[in-house]
PDB file of N, CA and C in Angstrom:
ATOM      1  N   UNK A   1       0.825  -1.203   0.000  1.00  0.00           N
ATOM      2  CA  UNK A   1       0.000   0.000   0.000  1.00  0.00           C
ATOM      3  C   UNK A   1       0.862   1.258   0.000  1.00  0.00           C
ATOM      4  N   UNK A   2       2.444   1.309   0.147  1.00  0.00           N
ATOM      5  CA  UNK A   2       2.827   2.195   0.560  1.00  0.00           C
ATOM      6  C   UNK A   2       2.855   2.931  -0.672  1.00  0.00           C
ATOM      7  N   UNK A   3       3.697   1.790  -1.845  1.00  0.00           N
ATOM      8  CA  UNK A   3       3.512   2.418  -2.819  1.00  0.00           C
ATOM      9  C   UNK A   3       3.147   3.450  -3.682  1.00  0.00           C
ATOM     10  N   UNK A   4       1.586   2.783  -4.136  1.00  0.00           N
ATOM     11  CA  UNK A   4       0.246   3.496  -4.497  1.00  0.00           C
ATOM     12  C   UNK A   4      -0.245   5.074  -3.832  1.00  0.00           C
ATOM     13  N   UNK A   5       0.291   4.553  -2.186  1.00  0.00           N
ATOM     14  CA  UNK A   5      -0.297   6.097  -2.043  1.00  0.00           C
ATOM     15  C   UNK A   5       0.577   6.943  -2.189  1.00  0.00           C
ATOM     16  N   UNK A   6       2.251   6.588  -1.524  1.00  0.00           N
ATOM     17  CA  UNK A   6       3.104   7.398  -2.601  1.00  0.00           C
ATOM     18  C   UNK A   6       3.265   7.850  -3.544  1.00  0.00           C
ATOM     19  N   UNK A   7       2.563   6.877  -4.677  1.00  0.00           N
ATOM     20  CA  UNK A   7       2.786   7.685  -5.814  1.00  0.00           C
ATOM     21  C   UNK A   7       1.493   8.793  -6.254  1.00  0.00           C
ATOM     22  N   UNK A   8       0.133   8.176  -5.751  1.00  0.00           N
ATOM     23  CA  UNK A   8      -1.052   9.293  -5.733  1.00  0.00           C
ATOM     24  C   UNK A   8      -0.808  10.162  -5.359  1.00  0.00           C
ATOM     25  N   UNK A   9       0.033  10.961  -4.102  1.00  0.00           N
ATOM     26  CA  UNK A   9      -0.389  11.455  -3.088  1.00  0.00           C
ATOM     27  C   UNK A   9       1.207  13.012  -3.602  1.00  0.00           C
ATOM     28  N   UNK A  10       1.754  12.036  -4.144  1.00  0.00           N
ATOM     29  CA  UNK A  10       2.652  13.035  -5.382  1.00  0.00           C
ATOM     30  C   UNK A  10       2.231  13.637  -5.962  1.00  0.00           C
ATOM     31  N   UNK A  11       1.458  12.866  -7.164  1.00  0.00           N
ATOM     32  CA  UNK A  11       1.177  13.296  -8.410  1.00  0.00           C
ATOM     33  C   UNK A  11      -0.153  14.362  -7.720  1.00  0.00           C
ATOM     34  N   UNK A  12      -0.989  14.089  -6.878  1.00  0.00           N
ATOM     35  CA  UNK A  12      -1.797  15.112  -6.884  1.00  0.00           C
ATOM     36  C   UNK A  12      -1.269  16.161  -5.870  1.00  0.00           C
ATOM     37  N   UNK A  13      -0.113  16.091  -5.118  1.00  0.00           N
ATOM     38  CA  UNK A  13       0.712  17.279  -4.478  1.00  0.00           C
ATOM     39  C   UNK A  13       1.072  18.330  -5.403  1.00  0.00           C
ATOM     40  N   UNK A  14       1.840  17.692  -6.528  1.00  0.00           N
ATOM     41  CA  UNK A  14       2.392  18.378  -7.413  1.00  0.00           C
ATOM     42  C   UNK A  14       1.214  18.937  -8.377  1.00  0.00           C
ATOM     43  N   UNK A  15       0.070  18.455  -9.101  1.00  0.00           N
ATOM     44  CA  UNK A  15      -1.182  19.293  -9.014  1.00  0.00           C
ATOM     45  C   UNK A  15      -1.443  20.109  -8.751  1.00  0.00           C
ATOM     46  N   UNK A  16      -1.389  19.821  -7.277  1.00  0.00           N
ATOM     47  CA  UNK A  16      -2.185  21.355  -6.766  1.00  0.00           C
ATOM     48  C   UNK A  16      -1.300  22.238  -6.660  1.00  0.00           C
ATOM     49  N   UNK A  17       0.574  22.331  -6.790  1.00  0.00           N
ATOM     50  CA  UNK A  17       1.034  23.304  -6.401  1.00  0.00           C
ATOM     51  C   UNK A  17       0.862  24.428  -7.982  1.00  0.00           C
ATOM     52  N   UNK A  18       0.750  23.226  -8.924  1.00  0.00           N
ATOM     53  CA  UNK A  18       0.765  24.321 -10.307  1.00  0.00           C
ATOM     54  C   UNK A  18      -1.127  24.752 -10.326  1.00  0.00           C
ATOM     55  N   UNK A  19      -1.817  24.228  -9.548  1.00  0.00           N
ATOM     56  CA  UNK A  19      -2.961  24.682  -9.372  1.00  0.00           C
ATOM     57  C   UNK A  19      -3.259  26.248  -9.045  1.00  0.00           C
ATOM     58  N   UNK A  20      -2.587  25.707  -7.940  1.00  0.00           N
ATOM     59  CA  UNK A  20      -2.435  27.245  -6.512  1.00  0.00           C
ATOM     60  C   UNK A  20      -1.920  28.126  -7.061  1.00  0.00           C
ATOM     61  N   UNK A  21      -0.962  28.250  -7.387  1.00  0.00           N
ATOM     62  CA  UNK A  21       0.386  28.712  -7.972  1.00  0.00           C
ATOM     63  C   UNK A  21       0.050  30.208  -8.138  1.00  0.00           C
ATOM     64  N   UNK A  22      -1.201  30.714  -9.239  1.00  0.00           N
ATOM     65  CA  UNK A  22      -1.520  31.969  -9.184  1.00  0.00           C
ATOM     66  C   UNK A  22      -3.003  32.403  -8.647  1.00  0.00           C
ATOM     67  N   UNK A  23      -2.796  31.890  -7.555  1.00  0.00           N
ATOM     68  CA  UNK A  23      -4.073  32.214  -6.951  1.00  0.00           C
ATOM     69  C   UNK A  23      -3.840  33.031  -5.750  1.00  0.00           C
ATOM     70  N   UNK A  24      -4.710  34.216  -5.786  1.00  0.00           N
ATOM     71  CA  UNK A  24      -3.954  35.059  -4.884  1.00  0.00           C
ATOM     72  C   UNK A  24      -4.325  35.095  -3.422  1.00  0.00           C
ATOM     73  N   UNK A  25      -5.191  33.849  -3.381  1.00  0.00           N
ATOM     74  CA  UNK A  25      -5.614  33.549  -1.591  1.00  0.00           C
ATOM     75  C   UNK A  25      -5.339  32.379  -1.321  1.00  0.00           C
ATOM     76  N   UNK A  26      -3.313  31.979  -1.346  1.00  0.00           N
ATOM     77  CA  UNK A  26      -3.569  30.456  -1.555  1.00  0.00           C
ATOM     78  C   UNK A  26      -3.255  30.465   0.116  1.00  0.00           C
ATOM     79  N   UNK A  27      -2.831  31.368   0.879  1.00  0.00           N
ATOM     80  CA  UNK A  27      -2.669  30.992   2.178  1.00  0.00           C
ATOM     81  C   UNK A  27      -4.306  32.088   3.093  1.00  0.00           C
ATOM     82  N   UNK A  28      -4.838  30.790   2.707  1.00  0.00           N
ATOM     83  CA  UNK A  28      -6.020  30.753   3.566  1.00  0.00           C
ATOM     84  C   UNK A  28      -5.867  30.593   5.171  1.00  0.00           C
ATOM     85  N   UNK A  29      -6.586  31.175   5.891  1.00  0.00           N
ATOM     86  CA  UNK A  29      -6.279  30.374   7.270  1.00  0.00           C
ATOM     87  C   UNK A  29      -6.901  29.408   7.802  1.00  0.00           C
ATOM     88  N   UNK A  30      -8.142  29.445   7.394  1.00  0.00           N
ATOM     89  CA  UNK A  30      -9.326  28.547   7.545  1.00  0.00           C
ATOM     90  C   UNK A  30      -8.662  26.990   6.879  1.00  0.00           C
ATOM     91  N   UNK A  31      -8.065  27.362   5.466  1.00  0.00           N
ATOM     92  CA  UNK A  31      -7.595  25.686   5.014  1.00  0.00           C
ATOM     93  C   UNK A  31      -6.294  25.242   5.310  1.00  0.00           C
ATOM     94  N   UNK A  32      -5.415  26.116   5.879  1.00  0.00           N
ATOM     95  CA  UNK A  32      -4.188  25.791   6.529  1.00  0.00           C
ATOM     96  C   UNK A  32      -4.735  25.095   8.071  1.00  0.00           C
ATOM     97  N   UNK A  33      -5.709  25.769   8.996  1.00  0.00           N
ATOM     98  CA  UNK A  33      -5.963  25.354   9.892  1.00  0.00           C
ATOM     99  C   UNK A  33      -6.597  24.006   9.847  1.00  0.00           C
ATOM    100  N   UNK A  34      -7.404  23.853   8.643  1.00  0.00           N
ATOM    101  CA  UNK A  34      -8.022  22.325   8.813  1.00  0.00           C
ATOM    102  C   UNK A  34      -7.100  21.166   8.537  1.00  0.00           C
ATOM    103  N   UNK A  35      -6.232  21.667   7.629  1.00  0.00           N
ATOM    104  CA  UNK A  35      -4.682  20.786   6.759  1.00  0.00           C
ATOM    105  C   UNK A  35      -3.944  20.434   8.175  1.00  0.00           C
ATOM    106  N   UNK A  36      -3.854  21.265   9.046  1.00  0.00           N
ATOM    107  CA  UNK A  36      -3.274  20.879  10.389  1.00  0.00           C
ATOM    108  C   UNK A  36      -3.915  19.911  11.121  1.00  0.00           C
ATOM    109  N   UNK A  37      -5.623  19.888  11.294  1.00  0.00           N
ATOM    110  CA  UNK A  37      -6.479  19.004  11.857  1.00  0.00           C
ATOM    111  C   UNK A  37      -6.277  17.641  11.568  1.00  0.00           C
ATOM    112  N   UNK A  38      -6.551  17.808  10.090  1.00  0.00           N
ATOM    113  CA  UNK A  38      -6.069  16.911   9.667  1.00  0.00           C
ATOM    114  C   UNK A  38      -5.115  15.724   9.904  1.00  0.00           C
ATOM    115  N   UNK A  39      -3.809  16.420   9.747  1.00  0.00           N
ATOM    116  CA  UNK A  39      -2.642  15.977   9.561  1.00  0.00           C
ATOM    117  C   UNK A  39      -2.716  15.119  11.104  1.00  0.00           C
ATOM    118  N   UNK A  40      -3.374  16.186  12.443  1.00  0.00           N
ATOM    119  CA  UNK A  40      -2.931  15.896  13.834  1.00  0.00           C
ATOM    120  C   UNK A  40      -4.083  14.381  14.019  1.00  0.00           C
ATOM    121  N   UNK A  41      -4.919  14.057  13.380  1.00  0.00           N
ATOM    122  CA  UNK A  41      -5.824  13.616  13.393  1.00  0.00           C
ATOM    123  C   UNK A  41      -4.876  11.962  12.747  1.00  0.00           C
ATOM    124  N   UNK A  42      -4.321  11.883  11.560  1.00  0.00           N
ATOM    125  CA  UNK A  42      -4.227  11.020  11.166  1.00  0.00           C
ATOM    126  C   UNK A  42      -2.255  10.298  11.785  1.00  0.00           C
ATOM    127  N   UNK A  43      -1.939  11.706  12.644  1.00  0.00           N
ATOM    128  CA  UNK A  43      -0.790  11.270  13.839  1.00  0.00           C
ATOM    129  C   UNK A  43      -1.526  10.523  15.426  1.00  0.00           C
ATOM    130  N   UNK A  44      -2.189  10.848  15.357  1.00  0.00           N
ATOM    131  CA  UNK A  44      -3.270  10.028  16.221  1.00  0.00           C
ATOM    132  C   UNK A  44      -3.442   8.473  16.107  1.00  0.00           C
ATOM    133  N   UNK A  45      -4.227   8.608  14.733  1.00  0.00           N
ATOM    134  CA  UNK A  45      -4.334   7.215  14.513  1.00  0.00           C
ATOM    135  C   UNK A  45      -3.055   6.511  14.529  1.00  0.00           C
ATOM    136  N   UNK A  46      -1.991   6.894  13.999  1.00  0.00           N
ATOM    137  CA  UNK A  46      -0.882   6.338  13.365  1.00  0.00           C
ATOM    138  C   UNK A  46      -0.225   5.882  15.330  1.00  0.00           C
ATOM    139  N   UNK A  47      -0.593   6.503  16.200  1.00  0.00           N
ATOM    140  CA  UNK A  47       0.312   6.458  17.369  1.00  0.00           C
ATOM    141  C   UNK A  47      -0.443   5.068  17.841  1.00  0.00           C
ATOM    142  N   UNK A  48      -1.912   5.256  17.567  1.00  0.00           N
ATOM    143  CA  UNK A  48      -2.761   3.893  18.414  1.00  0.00           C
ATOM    144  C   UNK A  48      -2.187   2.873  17.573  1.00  0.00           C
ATOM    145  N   UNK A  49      -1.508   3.202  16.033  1.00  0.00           N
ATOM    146  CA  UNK A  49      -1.710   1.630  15.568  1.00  0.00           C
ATOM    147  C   UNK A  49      -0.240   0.963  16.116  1.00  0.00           C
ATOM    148  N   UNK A  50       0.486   2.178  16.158  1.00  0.00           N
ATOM    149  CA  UNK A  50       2.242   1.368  16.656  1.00  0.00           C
ATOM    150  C   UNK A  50       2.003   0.905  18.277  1.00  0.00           C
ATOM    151  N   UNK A  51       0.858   1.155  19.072  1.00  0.00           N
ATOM    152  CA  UNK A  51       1.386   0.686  20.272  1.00  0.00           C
ATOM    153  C   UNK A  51       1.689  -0.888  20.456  1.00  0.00           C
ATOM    154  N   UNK A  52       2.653  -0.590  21.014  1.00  0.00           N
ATOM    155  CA  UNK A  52       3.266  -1.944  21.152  1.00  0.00           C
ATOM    156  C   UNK A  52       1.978  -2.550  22.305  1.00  0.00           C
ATOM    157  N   UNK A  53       1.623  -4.336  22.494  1.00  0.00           N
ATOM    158  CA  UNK A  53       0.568  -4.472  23.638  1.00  0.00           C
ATOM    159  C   UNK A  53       1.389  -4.510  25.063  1.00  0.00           C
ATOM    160  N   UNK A  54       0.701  -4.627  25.952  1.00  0.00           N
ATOM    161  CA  UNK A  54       1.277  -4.954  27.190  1.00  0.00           C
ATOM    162  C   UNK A  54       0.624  -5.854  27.534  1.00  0.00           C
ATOM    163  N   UNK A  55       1.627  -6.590  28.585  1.00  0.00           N
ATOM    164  CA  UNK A  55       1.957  -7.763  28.515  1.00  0.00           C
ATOM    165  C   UNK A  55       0.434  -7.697  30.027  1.00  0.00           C
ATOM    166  N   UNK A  56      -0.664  -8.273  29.353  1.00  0.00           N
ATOM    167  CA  UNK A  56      -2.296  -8.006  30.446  1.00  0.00           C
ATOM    168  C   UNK A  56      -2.708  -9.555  29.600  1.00  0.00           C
ATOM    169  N   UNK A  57      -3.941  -9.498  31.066  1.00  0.00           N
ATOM    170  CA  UNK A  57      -4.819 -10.834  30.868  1.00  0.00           C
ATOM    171  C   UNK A  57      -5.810 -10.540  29.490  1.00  0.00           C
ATOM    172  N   UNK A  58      -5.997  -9.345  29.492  1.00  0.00           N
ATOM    173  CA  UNK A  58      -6.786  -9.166  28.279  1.00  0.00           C
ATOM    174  C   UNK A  58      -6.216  -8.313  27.111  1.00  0.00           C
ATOM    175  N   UNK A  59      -5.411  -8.947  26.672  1.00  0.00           N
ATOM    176  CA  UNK A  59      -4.304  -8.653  25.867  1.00  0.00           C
ATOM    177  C   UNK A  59      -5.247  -8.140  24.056  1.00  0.00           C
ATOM    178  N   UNK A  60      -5.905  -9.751  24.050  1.00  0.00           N
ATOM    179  CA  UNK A  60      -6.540  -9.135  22.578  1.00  0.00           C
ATOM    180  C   UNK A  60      -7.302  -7.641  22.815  1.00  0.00           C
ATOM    181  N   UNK A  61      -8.020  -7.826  23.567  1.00  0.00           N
ATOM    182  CA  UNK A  61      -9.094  -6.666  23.845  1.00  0.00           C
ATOM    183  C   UNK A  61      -8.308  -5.039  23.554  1.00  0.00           C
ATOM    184  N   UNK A  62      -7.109  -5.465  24.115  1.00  0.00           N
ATOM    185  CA  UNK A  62      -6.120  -3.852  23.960  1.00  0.00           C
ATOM    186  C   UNK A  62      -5.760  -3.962  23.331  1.00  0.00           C
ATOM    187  N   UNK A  63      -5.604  -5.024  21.943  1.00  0.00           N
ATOM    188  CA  UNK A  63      -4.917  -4.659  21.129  1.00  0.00           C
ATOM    189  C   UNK A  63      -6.245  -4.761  19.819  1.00  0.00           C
ATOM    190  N   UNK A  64      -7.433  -5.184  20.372  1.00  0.00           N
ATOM    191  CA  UNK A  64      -8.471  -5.010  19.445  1.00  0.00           C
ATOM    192  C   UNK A  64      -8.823  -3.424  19.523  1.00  0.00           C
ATOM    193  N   UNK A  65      -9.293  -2.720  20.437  1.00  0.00           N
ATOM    194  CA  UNK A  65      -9.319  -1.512  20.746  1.00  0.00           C
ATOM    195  C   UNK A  65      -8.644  -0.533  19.878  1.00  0.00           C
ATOM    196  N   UNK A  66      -7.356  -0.943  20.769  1.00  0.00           N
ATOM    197  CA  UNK A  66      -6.095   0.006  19.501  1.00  0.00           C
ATOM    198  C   UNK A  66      -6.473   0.202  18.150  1.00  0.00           C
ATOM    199  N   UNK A  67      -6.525  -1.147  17.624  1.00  0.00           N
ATOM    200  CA  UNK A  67      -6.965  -1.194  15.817  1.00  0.00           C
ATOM    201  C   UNK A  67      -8.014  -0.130  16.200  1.00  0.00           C
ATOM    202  N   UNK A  68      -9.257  -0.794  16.335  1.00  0.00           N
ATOM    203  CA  UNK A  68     -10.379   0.289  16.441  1.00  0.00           C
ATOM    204  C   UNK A  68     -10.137   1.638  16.337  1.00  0.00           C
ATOM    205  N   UNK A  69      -9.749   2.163  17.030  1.00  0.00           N
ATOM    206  CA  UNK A  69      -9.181   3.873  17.626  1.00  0.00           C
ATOM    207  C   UNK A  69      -8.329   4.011  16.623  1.00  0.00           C
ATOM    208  N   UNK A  70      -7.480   3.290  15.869  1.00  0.00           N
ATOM    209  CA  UNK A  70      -6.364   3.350  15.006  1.00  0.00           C
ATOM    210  C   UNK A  70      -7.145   3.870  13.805  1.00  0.00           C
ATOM    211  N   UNK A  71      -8.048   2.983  13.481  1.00  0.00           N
ATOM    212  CA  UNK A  71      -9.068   2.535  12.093  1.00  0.00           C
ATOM    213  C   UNK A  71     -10.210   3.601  12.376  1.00  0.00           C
ATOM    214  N   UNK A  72     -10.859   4.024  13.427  1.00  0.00           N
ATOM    215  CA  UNK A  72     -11.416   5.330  12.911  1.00  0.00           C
ATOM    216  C   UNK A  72     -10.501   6.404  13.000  1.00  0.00           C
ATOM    217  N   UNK A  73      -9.495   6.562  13.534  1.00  0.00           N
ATOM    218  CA  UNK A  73      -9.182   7.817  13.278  1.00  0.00           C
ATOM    219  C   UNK A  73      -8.194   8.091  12.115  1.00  0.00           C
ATOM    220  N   UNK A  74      -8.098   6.993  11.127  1.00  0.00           N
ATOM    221  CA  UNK A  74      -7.892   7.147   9.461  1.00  0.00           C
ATOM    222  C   UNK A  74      -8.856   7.525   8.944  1.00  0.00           C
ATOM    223  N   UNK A  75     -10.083   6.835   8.698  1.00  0.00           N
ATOM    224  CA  UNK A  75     -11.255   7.348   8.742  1.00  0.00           C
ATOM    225  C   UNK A  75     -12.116   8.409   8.705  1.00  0.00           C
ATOM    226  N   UNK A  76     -12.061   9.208   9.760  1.00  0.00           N
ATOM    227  CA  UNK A  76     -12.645  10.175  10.178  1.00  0.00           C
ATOM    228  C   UNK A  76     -12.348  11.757   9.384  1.00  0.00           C
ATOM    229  N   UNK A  77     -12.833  12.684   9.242  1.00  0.00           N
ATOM    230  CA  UNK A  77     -12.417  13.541   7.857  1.00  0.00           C
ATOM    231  C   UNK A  77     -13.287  14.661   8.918  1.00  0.00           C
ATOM    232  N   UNK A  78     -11.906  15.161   9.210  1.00  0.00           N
ATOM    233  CA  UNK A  78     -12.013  16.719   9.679  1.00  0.00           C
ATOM    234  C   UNK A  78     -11.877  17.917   9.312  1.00  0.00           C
ATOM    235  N   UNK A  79     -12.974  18.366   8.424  1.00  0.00           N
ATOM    236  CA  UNK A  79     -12.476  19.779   7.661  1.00  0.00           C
ATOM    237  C   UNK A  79     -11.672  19.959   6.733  1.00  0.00           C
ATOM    238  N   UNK A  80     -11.258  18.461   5.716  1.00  0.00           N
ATOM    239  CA  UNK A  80     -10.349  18.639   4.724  1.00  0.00           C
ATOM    240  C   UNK A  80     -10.500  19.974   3.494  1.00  0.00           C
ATOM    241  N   UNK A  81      -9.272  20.171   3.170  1.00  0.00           N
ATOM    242  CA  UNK A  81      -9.145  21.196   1.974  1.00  0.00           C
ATOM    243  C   UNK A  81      -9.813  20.271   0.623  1.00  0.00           C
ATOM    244  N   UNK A  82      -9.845  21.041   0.017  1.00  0.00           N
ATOM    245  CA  UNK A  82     -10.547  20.277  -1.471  1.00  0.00           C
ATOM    246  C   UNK A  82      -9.583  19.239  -2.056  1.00  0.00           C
ATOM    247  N   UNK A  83      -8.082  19.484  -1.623  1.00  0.00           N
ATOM    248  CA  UNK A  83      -6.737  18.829  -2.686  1.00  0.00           C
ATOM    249  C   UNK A  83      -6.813  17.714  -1.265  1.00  0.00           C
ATOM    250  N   UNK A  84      -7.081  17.507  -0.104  1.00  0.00           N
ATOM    251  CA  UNK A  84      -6.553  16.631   0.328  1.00  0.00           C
ATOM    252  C   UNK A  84      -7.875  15.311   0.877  1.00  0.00           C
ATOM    253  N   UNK A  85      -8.955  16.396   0.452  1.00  0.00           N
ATOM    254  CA  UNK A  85     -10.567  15.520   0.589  1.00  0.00           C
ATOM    255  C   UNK A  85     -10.150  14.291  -0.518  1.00  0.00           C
ATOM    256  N   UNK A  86      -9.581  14.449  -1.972  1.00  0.00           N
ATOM    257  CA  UNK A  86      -9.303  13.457  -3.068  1.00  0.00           C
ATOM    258  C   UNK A  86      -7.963  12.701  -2.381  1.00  0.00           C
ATOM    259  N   UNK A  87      -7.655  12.558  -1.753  1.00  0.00           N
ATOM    260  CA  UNK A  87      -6.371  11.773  -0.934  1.00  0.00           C
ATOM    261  C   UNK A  87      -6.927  11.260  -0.167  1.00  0.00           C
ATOM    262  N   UNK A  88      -7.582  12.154   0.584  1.00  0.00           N
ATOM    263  CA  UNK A  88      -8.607  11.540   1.994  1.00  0.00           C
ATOM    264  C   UNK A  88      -9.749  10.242   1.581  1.00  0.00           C
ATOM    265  N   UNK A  89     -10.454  10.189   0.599  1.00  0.00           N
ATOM    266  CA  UNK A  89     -11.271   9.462   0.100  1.00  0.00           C
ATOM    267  C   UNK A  89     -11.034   8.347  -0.419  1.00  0.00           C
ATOM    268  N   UNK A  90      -9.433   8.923  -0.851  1.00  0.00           N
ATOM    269  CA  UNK A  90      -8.871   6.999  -1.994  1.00  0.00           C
ATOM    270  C   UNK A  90      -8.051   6.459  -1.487  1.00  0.00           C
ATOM    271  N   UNK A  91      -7.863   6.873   0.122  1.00  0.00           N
ATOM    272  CA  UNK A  91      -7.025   6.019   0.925  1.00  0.00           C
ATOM    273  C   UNK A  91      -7.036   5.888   2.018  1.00  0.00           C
ATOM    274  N   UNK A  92      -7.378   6.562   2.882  1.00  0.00           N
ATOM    275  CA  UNK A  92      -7.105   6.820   4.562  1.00  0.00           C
ATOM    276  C   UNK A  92      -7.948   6.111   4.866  1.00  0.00           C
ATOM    277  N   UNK A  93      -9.757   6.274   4.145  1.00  0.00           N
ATOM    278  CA  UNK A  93     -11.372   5.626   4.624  1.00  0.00           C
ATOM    279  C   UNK A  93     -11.055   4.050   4.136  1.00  0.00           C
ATOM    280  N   UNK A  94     -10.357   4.212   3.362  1.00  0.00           N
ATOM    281  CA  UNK A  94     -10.469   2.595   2.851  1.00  0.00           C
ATOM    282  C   UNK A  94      -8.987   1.541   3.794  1.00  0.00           C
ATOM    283  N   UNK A  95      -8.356   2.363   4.045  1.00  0.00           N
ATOM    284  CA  UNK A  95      -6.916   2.013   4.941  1.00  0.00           C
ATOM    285  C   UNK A  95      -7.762   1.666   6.320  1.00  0.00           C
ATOM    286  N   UNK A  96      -8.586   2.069   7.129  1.00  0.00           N
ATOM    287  CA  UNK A  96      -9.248   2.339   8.141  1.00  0.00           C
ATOM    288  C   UNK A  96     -10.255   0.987   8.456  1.00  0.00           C
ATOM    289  N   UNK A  97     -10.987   0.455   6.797  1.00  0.00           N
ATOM    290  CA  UNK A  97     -11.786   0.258   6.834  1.00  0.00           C
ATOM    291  C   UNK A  97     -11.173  -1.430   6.620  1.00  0.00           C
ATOM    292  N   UNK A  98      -9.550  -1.784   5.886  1.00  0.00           N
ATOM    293  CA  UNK A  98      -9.445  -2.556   5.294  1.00  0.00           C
ATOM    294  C   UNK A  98      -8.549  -2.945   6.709  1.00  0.00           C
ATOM    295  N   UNK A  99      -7.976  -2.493   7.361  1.00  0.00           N
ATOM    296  CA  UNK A  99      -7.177  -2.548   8.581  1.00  0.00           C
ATOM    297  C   UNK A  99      -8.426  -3.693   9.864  1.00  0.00           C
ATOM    298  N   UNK A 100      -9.554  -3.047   9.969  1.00  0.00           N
ATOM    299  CA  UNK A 100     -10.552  -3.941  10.300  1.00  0.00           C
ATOM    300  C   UNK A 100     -11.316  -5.218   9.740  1.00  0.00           C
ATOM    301  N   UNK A 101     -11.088  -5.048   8.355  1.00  0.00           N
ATOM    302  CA  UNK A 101     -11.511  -6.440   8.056  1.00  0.00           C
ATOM    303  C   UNK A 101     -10.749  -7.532   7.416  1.00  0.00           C
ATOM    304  N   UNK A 102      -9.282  -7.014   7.861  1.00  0.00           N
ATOM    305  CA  UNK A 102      -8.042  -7.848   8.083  1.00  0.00           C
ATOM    306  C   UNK A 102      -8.176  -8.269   9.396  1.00  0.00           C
ATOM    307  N   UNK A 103      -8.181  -7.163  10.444  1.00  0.00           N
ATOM    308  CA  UNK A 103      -7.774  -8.125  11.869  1.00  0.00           C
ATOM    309  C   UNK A 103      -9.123  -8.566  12.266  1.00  0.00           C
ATOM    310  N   UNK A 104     -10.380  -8.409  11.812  1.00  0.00           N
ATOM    311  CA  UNK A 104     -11.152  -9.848  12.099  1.00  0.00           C
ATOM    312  C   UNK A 104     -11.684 -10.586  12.945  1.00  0.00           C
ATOM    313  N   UNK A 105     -10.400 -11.457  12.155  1.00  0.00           N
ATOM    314  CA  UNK A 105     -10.129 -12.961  13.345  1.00  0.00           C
ATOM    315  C   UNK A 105      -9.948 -12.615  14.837  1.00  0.00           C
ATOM    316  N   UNK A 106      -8.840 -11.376  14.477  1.00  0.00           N
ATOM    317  CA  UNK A 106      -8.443 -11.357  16.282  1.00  0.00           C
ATOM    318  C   UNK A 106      -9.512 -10.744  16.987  1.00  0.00           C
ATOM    319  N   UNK A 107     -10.429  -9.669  16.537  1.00  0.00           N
ATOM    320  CA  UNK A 107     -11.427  -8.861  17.161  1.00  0.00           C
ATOM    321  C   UNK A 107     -12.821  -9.930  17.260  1.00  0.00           C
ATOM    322  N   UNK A 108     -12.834 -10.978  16.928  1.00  0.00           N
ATOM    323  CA  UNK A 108     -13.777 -11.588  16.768  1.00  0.00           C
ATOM    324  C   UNK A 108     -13.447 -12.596  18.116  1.00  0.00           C
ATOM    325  N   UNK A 109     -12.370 -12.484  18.871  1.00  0.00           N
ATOM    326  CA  UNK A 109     -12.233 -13.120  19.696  1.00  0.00           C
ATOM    327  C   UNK A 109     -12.393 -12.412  21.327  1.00  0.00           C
ATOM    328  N   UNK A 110     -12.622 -10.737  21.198  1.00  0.00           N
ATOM    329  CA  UNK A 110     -12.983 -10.139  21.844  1.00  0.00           C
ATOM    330  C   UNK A 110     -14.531  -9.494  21.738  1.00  0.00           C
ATOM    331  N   UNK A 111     -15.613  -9.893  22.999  1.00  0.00           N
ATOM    332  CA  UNK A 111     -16.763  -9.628  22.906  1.00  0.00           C
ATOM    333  C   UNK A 111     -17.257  -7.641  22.945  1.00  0.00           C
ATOM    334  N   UNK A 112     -15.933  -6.978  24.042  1.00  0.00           N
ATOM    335  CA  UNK A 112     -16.327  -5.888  24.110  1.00  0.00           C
ATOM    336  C   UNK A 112     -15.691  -4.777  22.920  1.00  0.00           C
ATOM    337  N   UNK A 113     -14.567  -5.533  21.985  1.00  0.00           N
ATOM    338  CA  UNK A 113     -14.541  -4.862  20.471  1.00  0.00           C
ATOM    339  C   UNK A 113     -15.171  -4.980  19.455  1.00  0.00           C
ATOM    340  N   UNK A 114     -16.213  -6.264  19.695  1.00  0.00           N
ATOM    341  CA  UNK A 114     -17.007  -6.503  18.889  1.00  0.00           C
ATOM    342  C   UNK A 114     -18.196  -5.158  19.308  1.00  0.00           C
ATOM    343  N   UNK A 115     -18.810  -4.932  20.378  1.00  0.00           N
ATOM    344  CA  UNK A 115     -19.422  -3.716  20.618  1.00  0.00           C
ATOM    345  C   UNK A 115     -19.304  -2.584  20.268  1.00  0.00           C
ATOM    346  N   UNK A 116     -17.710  -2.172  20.921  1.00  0.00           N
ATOM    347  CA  UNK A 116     -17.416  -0.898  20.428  1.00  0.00           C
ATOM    348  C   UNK A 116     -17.490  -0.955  18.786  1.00  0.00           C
ATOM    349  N   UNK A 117     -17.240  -1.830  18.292  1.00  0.00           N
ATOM    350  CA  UNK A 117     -17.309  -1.976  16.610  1.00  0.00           C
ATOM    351  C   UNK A 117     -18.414  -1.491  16.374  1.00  0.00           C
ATOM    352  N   UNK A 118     -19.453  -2.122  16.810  1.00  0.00           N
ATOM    353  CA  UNK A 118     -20.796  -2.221  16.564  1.00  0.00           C
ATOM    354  C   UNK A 118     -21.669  -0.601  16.885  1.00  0.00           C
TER     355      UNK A 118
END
């Protein structure tokens, strides 16, 4: 996956800079501020998905959770700019969405991630 979005996430960077380029309100504050939301939003997720587990009796459960919290907060779309809503849509929702119906098996072995899922 790293690939693909590497190379999307280029080609429409570089887009928008010859987009912007002569536009004379390209430093908005309103879309710099959401580009930040953003960004802090999908460092979030990225922190729940590296936690390492600890070493507990209910080990899946914290590490079903994690995914969870990990997988919506790829997901979740806070105030994107227009150039990063088309990034946001062809990867993060589906990264979020595909991250959960990979781990599954393991969440299927916990009753209270099956809830919070639910």
């Amino acid at each position: 996956m790293l690939l693909p979005v590497l190379i999307v996430s280029s080609l429409v960077h570089l887009y928008s800079i010859g987009y912007m380029a002569n536009d004379p309100h390209n430093q908005r504050i309103a879309a710099n501020q959401s580009s930040i939301a953003a960004f802090l939003t999908n460092r979030v997720g990225d922190s729940f998905l590296t936690l390492a587990p600890l070493i507990n009796e209910d080990i899946i459960t914290l590490i079903g959770i994690c995914l969870l919290i990990g997988a919506m907060a790829k997901s979740s779309q806070v105030g994107p700019t227009p150039v990063s809503a088309l990034i946001h849509a062809a990867t993060m929702v589906t990264a979020g969405v595909y991250l959960l119906m990979r781990s599954s098996p393991l969440i299927e072995y916990s009753s209270t991630v099956l809830i919070l899922t639910l």
